[in-house]
Protein backbone atom coordinates (compact mmCIF):
# COMPACT_ATOMS: atom_id res chain seq x y z
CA UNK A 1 -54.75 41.36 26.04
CA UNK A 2 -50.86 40.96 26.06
CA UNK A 3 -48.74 43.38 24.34
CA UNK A 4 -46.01 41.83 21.94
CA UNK A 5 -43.32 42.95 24.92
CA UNK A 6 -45.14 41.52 27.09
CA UNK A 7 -45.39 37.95 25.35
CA UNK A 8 -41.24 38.75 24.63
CA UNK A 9 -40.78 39.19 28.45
CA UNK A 10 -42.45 35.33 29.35
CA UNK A 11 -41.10 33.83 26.42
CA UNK A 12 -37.70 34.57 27.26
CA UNK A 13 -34.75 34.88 23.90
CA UNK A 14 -35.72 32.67 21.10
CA UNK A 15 -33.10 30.25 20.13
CA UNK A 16 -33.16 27.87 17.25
CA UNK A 17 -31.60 24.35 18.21
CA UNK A 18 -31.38 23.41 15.22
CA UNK A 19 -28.60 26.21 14.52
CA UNK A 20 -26.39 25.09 18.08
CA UNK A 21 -22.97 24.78 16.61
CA UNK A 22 -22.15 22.83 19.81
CA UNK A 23 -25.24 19.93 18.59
CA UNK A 24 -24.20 19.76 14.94
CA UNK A 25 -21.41 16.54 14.77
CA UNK A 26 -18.66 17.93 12.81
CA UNK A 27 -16.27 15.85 10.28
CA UNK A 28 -12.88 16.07 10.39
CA UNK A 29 -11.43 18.65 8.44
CA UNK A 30 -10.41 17.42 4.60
CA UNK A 31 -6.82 18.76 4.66
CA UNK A 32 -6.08 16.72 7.35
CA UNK A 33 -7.83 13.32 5.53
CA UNK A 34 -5.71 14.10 2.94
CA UNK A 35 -2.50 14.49 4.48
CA UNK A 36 -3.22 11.12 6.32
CA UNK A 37 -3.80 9.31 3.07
CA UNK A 38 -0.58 10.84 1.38
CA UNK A 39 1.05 9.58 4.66
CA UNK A 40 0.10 6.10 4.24
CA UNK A 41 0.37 6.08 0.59
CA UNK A 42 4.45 6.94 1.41
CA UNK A 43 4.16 4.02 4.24
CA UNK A 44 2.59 2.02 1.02
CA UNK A 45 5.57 3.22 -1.06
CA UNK A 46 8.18 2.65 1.33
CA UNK A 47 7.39 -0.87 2.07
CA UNK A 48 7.32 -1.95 -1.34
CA UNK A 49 10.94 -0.44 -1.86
CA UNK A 50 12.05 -2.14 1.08
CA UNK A 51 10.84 -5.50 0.44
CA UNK A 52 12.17 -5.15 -3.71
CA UNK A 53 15.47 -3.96 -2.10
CA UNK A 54 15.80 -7.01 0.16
CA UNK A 55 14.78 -8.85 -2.84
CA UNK A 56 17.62 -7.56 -4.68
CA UNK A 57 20.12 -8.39 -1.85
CA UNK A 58 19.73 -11.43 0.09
CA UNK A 59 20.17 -14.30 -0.63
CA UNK A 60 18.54 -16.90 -2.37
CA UNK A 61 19.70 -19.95 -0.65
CA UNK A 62 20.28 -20.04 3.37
CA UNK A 63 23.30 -18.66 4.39
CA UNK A 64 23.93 -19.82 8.04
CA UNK A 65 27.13 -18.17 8.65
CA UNK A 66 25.63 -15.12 7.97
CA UNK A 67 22.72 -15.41 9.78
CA UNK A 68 20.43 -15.64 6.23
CA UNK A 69 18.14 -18.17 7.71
CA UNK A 70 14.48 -17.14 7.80
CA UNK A 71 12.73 -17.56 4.80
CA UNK A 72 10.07 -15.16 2.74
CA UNK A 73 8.69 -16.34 -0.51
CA UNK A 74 6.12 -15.36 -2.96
CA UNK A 75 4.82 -17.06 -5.63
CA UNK A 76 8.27 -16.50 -7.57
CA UNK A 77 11.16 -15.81 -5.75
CA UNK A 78 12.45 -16.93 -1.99
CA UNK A 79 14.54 -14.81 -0.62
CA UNK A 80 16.66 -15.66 3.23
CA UNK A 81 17.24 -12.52 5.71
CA UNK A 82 18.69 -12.43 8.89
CA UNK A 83 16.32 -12.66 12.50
CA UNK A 84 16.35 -8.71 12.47
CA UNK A 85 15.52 -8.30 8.64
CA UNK A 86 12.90 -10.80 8.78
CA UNK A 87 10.96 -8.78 11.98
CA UNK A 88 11.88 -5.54 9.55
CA UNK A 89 9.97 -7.25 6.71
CA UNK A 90 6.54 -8.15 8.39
CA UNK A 91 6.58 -4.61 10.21
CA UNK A 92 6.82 -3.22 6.70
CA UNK A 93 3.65 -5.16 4.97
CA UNK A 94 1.92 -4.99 8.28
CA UNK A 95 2.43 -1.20 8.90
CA UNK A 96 0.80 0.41 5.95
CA UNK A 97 -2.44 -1.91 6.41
CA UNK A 98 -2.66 -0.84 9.87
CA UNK A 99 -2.60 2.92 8.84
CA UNK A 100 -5.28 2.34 6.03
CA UNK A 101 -7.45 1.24 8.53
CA UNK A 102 -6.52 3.64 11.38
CA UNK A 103 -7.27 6.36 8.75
CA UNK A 104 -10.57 4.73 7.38
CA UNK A 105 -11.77 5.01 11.41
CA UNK A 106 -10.58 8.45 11.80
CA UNK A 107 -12.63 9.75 8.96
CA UNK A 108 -15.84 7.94 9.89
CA UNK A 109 -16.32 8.63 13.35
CA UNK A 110 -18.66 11.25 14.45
CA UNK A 111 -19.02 13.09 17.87
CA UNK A 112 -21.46 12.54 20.17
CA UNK A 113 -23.61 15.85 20.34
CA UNK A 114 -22.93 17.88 23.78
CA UNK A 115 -25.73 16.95 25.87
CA UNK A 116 -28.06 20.25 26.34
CA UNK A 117 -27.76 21.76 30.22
CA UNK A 118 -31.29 23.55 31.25
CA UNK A 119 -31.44 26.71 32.03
């Protein structure tokens, strides 16, 4: 009959897999979720200012001296900006959508476990 150091000695150290830190697919910490959703809720906040202050400024009728040319409208006003404005305008609504998703992917991805070496 075996002795229990015996039966230690061909068993070799006893490790749990379940407990492998290096298995376990971690999240993404949830400070830095939430500084990525303040950051797009200022991207949010800052296109919405921009597009209210080129609201306020431009004009509402084409100005082709100026340059005032390319048209935005909603379902009450129409406003005219310039070629550089009007670039400036559709970065600013598509920018903030873009970083709602990019954020939305960031938080659900998971790792792929580390692949266990033999020994």
């Amino acid at each position: 009959m075996m002795s229990d150091s015996d039966i230690r000695e061909r068993l070799g150290p006893l490790v749990d897999p379940t407990l492998d830190p290096d298995q376990i697919p971690r999240r993404p910490p949830h400070g830095l979720i939430a500084a990525l959703v303040v950051l797009v809720l200022c991207l949010f906040g800052g296109s919405i200012a921009l597009l209210l202050h080129y609201q306020r400024t431009a004009p509402h009728q084409p100005d082709p001296p100026s340059g005032h040319v390319y048209r935005i409208t909603d379902t009450r006003h129409t406003i005219f900006l310039t070629k550089k404005q009007h670039y400036i305008a559709y970065a600013a609504l598509a920018t903030p959508i873009l970083a709602t998703i990019a954020v939305a992917l960031f938080a659900t991805r998971r790792r792929k476990p580390a692949p266990i070496e033999p020994t």
